[in-house]
N, C-alpha and C. Protein backbone atom coordinates (compact mmCIF):
# COMPACT_ATOMS: atom_id res chain seq x y z
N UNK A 1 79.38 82.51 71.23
CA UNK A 1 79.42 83.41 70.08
C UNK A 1 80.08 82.66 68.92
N UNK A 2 79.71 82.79 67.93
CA UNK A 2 80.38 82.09 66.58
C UNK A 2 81.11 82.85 66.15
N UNK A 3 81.82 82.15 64.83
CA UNK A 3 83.09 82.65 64.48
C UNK A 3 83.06 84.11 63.57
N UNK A 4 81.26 84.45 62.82
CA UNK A 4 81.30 85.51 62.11
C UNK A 4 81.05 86.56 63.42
N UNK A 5 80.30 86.32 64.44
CA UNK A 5 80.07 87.31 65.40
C UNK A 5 81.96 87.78 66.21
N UNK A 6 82.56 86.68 66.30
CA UNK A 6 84.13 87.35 66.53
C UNK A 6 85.02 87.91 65.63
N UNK A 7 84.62 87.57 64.39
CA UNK A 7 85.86 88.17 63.06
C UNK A 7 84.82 89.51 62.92
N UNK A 8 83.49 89.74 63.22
CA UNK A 8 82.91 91.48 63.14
C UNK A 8 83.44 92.30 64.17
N UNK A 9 83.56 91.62 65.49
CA UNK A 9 83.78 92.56 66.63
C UNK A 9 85.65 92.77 66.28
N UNK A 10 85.83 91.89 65.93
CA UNK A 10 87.93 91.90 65.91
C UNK A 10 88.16 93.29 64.81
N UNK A 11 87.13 93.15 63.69
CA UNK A 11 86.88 93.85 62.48
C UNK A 11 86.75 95.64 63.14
N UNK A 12 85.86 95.33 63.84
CA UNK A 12 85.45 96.78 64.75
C UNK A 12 86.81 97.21 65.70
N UNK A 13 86.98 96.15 66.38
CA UNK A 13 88.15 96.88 67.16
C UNK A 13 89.13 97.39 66.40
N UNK A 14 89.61 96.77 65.38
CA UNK A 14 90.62 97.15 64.58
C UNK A 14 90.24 98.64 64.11
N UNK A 15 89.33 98.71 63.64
CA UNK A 15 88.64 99.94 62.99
C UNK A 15 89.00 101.10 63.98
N UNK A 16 88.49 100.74 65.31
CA UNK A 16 88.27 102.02 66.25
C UNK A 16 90.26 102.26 66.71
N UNK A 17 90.87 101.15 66.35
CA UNK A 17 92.41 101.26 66.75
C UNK A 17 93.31 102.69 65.77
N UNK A 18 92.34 101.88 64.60
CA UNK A 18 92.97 103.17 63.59
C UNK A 18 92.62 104.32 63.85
N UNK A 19 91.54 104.72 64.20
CA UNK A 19 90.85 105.81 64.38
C UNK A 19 91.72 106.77 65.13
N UNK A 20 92.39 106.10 65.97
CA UNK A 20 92.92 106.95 67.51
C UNK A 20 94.46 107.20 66.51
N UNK A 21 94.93 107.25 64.98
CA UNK A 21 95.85 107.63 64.66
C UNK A 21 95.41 108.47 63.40
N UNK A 22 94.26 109.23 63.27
CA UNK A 22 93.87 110.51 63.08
C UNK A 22 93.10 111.44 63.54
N UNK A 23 93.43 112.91 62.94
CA UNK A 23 93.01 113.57 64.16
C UNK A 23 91.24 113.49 64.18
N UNK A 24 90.78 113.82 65.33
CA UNK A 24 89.62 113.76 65.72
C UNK A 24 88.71 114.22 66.93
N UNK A 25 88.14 114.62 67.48
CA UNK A 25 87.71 115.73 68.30
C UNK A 25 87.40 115.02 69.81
N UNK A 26 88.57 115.58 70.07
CA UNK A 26 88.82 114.96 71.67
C UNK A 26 87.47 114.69 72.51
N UNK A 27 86.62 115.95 72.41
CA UNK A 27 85.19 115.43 73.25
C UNK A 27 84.32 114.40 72.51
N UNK A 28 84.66 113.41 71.81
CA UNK A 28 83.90 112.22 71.30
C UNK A 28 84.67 110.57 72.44
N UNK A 29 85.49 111.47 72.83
CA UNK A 29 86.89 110.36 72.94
C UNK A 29 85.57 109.49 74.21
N UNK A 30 85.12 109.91 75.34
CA UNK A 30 84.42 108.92 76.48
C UNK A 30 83.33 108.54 75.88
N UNK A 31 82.83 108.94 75.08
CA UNK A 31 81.51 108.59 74.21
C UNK A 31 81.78 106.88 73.61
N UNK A 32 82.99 107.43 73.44
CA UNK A 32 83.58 105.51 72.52
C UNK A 32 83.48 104.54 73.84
N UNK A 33 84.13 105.12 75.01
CA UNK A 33 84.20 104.06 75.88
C UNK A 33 82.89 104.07 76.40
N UNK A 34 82.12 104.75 76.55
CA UNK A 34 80.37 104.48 77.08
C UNK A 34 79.98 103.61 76.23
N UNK A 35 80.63 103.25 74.52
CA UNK A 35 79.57 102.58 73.79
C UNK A 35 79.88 101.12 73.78
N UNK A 36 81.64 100.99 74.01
CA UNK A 36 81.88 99.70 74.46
C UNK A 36 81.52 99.28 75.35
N UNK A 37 81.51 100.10 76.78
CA UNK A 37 81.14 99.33 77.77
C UNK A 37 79.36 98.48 77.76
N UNK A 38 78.57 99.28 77.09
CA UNK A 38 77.52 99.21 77.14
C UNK A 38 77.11 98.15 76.00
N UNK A 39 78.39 98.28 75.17
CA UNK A 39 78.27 96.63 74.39
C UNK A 39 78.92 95.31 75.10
N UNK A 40 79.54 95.90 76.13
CA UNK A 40 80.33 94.84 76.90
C UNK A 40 79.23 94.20 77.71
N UNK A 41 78.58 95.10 78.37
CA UNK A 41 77.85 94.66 79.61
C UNK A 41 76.33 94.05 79.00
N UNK A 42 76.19 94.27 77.48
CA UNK A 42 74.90 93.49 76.74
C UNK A 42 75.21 92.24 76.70
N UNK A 43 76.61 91.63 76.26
CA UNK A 43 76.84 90.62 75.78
C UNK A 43 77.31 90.13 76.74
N UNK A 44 77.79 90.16 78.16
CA UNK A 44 77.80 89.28 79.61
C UNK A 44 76.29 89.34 79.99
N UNK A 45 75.41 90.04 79.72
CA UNK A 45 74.14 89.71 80.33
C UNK A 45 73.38 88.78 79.13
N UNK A 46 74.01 88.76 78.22
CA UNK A 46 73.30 87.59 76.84
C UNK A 46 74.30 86.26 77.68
N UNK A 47 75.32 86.48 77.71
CA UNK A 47 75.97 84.81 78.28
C UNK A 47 75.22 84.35 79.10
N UNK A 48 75.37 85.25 80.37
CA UNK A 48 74.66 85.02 81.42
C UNK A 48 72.84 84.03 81.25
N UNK A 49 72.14 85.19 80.78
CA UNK A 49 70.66 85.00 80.80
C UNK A 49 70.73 84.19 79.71
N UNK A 50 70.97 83.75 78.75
CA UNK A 50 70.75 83.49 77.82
C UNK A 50 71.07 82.25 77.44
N UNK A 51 72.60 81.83 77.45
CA UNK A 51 73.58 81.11 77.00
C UNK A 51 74.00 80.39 78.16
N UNK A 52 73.72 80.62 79.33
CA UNK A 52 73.81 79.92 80.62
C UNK A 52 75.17 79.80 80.77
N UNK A 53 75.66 81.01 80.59
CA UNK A 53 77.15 81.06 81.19
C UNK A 53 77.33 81.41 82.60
N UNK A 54 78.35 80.85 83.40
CA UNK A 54 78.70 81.17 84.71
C UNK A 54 79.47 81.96 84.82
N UNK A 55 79.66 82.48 85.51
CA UNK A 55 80.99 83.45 86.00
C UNK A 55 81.50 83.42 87.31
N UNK A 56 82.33 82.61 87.80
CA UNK A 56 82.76 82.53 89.01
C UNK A 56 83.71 83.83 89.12
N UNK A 57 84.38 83.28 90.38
CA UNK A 57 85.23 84.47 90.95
C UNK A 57 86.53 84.29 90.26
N UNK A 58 87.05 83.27 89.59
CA UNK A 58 88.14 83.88 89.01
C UNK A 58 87.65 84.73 87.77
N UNK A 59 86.56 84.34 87.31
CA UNK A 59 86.74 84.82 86.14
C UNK A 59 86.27 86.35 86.13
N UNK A 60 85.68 86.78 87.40
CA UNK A 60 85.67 88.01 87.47
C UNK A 60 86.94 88.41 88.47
N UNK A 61 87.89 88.11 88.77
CA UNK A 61 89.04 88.10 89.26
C UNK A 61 90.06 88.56 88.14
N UNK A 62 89.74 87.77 87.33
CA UNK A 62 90.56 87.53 85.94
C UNK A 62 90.27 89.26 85.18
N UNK A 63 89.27 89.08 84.80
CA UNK A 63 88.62 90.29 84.45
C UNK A 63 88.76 91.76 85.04
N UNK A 64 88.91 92.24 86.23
CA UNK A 64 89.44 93.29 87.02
C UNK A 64 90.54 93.66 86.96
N UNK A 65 91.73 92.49 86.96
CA UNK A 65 92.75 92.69 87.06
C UNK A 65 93.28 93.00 85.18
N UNK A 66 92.54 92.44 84.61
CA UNK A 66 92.81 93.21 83.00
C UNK A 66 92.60 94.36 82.52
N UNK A 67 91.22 94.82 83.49
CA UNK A 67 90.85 95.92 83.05
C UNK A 67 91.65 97.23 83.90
N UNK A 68 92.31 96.65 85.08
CA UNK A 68 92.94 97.36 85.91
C UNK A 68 94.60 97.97 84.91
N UNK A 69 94.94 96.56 84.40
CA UNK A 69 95.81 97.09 83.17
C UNK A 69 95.89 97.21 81.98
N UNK A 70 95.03 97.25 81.31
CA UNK A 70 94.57 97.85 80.00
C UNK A 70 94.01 99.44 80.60
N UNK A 71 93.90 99.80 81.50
CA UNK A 71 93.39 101.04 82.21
C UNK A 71 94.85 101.60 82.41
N UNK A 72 95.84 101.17 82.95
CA UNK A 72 96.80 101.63 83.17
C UNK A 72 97.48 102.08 82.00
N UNK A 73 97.47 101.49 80.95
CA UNK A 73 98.06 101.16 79.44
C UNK A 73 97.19 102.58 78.60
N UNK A 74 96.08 102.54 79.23
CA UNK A 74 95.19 103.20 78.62
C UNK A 74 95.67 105.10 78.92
N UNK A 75 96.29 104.91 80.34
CA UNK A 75 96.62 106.53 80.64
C UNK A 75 97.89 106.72 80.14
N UNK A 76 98.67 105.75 80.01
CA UNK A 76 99.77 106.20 79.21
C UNK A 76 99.72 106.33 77.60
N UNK A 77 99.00 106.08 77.10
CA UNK A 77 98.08 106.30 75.69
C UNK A 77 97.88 107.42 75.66
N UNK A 78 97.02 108.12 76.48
CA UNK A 78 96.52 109.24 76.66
C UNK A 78 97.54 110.45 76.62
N UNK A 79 98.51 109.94 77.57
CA UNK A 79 99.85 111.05 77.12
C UNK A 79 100.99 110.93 75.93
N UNK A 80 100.39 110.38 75.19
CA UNK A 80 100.59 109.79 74.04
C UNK A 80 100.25 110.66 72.95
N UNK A 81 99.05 111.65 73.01
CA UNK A 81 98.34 112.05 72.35
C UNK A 81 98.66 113.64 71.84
N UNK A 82 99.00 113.44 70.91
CA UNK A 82 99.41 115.39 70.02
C UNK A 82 97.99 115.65 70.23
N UNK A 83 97.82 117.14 70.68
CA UNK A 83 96.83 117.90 70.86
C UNK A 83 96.77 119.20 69.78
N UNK A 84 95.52 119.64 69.56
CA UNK A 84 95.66 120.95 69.01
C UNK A 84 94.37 121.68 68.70
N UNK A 85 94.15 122.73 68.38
CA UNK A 85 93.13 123.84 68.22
C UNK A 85 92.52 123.49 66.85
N UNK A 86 91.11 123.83 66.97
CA UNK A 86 90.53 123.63 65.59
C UNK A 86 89.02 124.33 65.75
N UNK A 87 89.36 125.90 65.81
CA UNK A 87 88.23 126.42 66.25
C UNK A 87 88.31 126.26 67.86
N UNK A 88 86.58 126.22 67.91
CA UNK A 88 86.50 125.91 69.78
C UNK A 88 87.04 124.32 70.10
N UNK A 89 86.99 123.56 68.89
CA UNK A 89 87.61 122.14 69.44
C UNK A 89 88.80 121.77 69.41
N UNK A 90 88.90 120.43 70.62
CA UNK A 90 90.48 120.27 70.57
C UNK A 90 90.74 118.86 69.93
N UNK A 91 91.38 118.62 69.15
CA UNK A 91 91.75 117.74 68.12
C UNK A 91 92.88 116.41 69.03
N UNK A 92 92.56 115.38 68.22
CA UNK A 92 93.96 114.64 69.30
C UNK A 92 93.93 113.38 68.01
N UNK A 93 95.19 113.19 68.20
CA UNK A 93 95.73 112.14 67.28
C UNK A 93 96.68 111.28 68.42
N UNK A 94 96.81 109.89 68.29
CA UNK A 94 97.81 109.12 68.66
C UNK A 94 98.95 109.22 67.75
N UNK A 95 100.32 108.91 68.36
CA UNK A 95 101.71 109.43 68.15
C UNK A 95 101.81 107.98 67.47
N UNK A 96 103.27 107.70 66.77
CA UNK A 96 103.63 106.36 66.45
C UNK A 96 103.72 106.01 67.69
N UNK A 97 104.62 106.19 68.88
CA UNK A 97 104.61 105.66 69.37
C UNK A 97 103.55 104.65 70.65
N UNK A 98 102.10 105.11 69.85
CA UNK A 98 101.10 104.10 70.43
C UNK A 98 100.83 102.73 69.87
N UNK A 99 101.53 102.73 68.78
CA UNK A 99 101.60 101.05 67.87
C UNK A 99 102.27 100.19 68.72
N UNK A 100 103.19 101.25 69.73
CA UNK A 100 104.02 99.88 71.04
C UNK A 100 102.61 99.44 71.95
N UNK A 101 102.05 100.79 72.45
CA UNK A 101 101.14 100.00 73.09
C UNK A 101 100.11 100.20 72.73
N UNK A 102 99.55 100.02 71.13
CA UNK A 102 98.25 98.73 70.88
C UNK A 102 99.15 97.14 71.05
N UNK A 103 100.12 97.04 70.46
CA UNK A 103 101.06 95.60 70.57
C UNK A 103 100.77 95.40 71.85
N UNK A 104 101.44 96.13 73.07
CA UNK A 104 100.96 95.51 74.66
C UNK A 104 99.66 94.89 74.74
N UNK A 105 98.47 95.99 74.52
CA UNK A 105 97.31 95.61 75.05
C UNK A 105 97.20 94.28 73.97
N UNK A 106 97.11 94.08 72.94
CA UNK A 106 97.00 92.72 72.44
C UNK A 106 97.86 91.53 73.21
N UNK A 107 99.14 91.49 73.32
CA UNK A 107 99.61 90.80 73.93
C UNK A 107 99.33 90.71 75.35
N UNK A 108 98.69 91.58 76.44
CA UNK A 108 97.81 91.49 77.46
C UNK A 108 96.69 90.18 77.34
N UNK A 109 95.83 90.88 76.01
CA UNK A 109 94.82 90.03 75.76
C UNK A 109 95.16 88.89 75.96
N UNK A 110 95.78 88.55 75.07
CA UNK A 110 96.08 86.95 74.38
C UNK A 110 96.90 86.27 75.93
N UNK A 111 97.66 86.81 76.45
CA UNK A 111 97.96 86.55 77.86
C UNK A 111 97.10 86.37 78.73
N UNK A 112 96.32 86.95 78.40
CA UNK A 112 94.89 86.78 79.62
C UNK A 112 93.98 85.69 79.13
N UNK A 113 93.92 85.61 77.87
CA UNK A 113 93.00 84.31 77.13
C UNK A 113 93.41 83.21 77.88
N UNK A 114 94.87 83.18 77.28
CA UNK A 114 95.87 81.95 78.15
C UNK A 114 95.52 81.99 79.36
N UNK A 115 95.84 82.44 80.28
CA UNK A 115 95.13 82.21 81.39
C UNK A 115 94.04 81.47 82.19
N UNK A 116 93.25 82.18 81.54
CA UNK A 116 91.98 82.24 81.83
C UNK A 116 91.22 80.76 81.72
N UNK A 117 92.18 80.47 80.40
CA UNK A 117 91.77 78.76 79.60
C UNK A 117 92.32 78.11 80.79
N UNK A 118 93.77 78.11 81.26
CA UNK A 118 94.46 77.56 82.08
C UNK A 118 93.44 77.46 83.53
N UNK A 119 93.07 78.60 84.43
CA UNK A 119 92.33 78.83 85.45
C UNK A 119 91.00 78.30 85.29
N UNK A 120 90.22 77.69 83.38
CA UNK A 120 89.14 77.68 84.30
C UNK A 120 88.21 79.21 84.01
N UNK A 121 88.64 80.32 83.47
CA UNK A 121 88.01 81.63 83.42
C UNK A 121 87.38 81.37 82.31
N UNK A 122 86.81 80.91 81.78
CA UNK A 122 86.16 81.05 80.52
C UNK A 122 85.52 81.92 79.98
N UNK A 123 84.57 82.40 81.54
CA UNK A 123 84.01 83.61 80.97
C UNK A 123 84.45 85.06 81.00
N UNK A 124 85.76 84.90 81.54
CA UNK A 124 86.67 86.07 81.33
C UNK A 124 87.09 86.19 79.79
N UNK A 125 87.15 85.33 79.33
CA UNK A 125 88.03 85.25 78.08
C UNK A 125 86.90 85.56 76.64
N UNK A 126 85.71 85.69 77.52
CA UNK A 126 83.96 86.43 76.28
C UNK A 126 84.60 87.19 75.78
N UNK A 127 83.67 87.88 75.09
CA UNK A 127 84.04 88.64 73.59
C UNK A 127 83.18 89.73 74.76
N UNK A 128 82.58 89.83 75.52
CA UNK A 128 81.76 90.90 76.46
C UNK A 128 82.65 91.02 77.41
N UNK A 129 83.68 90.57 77.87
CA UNK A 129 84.72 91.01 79.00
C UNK A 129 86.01 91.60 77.69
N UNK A 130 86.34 91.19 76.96
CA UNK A 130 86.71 92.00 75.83
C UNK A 130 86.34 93.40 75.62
N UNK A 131 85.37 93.32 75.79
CA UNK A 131 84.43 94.55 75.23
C UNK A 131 84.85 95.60 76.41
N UNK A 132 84.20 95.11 77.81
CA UNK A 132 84.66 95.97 79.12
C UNK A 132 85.77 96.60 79.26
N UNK A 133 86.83 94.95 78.63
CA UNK A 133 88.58 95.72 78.84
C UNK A 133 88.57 96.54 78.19
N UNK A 134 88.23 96.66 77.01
CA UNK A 134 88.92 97.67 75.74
C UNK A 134 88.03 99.34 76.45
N UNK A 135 86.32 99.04 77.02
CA UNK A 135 86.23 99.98 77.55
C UNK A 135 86.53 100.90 78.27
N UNK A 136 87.53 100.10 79.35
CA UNK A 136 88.69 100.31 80.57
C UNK A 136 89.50 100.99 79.85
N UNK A 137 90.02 100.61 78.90
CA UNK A 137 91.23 101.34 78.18
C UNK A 137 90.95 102.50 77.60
N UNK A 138 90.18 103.11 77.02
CA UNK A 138 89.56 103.84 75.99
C UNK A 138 89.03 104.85 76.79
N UNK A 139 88.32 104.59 78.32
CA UNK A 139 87.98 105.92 79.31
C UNK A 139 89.00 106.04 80.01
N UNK A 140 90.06 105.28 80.34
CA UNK A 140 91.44 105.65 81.09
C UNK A 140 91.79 107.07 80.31
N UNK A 141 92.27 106.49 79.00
CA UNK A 141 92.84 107.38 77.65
C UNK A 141 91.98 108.74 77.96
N UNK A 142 90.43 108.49 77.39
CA UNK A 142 90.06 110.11 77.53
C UNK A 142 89.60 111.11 79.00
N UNK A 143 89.98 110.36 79.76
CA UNK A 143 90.74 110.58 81.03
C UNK A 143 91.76 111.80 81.14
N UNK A 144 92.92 110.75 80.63
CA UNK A 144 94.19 111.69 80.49
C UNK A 144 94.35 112.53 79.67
N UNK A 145 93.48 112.78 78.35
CA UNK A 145 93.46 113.55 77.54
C UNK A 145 92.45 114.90 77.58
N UNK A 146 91.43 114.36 78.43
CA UNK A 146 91.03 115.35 78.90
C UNK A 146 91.36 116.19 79.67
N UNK A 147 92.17 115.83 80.91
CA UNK A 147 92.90 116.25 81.81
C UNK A 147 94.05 117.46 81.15
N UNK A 148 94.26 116.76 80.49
CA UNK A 148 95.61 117.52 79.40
C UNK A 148 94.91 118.51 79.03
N UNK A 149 93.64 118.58 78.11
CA UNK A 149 93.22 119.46 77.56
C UNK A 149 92.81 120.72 78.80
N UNK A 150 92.38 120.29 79.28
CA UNK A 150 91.82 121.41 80.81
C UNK A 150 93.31 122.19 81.15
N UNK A 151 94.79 121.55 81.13
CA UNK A 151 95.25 121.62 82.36
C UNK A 151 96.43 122.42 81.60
N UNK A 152 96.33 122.70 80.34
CA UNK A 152 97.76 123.43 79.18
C UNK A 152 97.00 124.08 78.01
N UNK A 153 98.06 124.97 77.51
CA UNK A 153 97.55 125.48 76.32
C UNK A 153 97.94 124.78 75.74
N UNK A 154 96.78 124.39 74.15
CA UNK A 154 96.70 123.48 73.11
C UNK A 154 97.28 124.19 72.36
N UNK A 155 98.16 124.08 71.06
CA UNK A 155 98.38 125.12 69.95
C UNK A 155 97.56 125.07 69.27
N UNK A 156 97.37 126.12 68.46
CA UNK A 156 96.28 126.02 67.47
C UNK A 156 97.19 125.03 66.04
């Protein structure tokens, strides 16, 4: 991938980061992670078929275990989240205190890049295993927020 195809997707993530710190209608929230994943899993099957990338076992080793914690990161996000009434919908905003963990999951990342360079993962470290993690994170989140919403009264 070249350098304008990574400063658009960095451009996007950033975009969708802000997003989760106004309010916005909680049942869109798994829709985001269906659209990453499904951009994740285009652009490992473009490496793959395309670009003749490999993927051994660390690097899907590498990859599980990120998405296992950016997933984890992702449910504590989720309880993170002011809820409230807006009509029949339920509204959700991220708190300040999710700017600690967007900082984690970046510093995850960039920890896992390292890695990955170190191990040999190369193709863990795609802009399409990117894509997966952030997906991991983003259906963890409306996970727990959904859960929330089912499981308490929202205020209006």
């Amino acid at each position: 991938m070249d350098a304008v195809d990574e400063v658009l997707v960095a451009a996007g993530i950033l975009w969708l980061v802000m997003r989760q710190f106004r309010w916005r209608d909680a049942a869109g929230m798994p829709r985001t992670a269906a659209v990453l994943a499904g951009l994740g899993v285009l652009l490992v099957l473009q490496s793959l078929l395309l670009d003749g990338t490999r993927w051994q076992a660390v690097d899907l080793l590498t990859l599980l275990l990120e998405a296992a914690l950016t997933a984890a990161l992702g449910a504590v996000m989720g309880g993170q989240y002011r809820l409230r009434r807006d009509g029949p919908r339920t509204l959700a905003r991220l708190q300040g205190r999710g700017v600690a963990l967007w900082a984690a999951f970046v510093l995850l990342r960039v920890g896992t890049l390292l890695a990955a360079e170190h191990l040999g993962a190369r193709a863990a470290a795609s802009t399409g295993a990117l894509l997966l993690v952030f997906a991991a994170n983003r259906a963890a989140t409306a996970a727990v927020v959904a859960g929330r919403v089912r499981g308490s009264a929202v205020p209006a």
